[in-house]
N, C-alpha and C. Protein backbone atom coordinates (compact mmCIF):
# COMPACT_ATOMS: atom_id res chain seq x y z
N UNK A 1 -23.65 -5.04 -10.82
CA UNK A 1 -22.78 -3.91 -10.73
C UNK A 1 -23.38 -2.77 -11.54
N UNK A 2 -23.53 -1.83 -11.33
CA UNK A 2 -23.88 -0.51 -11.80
C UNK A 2 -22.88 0.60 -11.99
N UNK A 3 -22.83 0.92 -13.49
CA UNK A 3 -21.72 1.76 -13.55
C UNK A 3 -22.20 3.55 -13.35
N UNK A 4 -21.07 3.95 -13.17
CA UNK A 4 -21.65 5.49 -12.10
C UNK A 4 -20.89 6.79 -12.84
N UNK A 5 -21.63 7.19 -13.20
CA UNK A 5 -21.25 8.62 -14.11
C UNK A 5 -20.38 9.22 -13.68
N UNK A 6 -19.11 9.61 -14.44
CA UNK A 6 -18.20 10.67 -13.73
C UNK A 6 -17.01 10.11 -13.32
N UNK A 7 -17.25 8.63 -13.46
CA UNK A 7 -15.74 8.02 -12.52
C UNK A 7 -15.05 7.94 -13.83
N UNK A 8 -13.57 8.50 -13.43
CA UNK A 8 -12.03 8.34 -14.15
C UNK A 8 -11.42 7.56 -13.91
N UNK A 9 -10.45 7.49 -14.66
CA UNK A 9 -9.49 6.45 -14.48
C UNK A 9 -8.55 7.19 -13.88
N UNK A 10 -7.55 6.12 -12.82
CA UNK A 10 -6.66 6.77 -11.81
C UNK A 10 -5.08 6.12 -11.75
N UNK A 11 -4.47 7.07 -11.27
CA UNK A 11 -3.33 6.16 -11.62
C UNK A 11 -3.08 5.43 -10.18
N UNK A 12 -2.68 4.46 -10.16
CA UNK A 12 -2.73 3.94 -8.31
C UNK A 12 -1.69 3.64 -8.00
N UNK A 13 -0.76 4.70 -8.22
CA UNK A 13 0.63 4.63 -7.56
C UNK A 13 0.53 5.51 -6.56
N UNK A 14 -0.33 6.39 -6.75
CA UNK A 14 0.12 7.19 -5.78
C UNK A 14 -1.34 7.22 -4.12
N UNK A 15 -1.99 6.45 -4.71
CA UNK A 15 -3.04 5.64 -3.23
C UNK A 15 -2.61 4.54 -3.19
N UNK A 16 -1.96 4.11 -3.54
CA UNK A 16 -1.24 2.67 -2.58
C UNK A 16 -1.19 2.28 -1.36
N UNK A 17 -0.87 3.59 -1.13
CA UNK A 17 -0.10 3.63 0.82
C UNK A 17 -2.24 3.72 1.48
N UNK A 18 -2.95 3.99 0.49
CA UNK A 18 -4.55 4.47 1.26
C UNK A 18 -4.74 2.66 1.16
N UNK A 19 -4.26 1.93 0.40
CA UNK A 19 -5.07 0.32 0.21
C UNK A 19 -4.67 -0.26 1.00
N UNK A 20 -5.50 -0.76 1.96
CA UNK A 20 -5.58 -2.02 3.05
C UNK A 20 -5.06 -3.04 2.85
N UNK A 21 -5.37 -3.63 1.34
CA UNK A 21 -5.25 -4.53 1.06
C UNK A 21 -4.32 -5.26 0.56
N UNK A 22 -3.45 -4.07 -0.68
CA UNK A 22 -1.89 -4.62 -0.57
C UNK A 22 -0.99 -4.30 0.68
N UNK A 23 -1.04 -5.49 0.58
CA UNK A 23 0.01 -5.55 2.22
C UNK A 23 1.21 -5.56 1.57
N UNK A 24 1.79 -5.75 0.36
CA UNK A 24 3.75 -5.25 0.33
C UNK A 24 3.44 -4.26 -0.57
N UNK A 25 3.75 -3.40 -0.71
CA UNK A 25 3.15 -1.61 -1.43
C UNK A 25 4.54 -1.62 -1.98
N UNK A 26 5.56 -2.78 -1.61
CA UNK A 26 6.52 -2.23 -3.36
C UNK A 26 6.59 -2.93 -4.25
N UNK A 27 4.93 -4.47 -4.17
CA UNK A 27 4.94 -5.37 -4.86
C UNK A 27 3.81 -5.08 -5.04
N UNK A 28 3.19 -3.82 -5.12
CA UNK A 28 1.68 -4.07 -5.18
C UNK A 28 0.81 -4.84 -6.12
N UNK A 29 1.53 -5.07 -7.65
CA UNK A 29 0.67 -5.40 -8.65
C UNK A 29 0.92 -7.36 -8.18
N UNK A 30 1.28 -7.29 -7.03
CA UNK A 30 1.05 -8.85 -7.50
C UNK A 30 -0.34 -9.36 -6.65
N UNK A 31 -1.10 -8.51 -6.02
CA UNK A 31 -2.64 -8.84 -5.82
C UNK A 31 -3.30 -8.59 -6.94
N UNK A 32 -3.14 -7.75 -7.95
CA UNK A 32 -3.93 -7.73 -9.17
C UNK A 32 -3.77 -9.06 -10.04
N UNK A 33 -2.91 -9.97 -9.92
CA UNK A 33 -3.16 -11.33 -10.48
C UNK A 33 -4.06 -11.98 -10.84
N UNK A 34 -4.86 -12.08 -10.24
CA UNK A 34 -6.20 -12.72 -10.52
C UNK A 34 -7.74 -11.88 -10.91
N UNK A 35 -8.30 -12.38 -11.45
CA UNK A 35 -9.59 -11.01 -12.15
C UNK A 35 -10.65 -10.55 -10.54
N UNK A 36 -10.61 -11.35 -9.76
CA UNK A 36 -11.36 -10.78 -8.67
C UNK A 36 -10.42 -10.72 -7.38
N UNK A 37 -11.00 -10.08 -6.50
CA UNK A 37 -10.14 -9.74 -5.52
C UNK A 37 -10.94 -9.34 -4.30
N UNK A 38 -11.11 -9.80 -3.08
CA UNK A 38 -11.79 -8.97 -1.98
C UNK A 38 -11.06 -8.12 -1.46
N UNK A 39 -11.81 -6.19 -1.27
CA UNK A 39 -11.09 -5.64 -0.94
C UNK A 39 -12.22 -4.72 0.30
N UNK A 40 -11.29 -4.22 1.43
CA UNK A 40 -12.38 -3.71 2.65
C UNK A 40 -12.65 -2.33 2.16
N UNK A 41 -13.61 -1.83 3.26
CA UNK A 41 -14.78 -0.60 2.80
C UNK A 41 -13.76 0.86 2.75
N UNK A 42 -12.88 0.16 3.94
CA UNK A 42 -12.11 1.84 3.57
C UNK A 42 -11.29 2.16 2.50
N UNK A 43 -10.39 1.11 1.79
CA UNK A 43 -9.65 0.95 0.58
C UNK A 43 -11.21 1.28 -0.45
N UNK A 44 -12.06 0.30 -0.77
CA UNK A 44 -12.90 0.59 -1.75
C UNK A 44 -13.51 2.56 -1.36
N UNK A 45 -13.01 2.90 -0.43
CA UNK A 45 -14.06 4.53 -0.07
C UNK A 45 -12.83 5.29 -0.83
N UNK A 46 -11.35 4.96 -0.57
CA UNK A 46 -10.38 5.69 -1.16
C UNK A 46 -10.44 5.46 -2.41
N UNK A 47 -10.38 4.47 -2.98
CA UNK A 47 -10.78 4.43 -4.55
C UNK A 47 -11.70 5.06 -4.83
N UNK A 48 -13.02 5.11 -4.53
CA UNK A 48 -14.20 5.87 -4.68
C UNK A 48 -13.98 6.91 -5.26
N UNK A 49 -13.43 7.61 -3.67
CA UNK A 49 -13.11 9.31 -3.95
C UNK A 49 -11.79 9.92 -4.44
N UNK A 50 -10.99 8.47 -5.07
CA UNK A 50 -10.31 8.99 -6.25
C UNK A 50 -11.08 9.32 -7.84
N UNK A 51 -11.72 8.15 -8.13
CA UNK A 51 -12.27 8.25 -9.02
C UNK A 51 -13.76 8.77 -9.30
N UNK A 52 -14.38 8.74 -8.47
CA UNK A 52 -15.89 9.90 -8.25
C UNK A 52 -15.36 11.29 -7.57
N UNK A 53 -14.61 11.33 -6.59
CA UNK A 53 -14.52 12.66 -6.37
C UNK A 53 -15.43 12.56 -4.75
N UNK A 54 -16.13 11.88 -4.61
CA UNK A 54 -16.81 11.41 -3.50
C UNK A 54 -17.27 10.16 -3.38
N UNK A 55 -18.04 9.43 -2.25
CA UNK A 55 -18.14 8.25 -1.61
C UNK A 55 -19.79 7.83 -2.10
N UNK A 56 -19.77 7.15 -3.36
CA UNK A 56 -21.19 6.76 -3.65
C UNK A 56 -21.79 5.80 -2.08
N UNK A 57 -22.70 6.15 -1.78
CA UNK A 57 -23.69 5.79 -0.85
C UNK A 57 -25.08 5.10 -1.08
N UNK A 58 -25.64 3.89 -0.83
CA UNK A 58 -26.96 2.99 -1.16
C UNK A 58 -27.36 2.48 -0.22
């Protein structure tokens, strides 16, 4: 993992409704349970460009 200059911390109440991945969005913290988690490319692109501001690309 490589950490990337510039990224903030976000509050994620309010991209909830952008994550794929919690599927009940008024229970969201109960996928954060466990320390890892698989999450798909478009949820990880909305996080991205919450916290970079844009979509790191490799």
């Amino acid at each position: 993992m490589e950490y990337l200059r510039g990224a903030k911390h976000v509050d994620i109440t309010h991209i909830i409704p952008k994550l794929n991945f919690i599927k009940n969005k008024e229970s969201w913290g109960y996928v954060f349970r466990f320390a890892f988690l698989e999450i798909d490319q478009e949820s990880f692109a909305n996080i991205a460009e919450e916290m970079l501001g844009y979509m790191p690309i490799k």
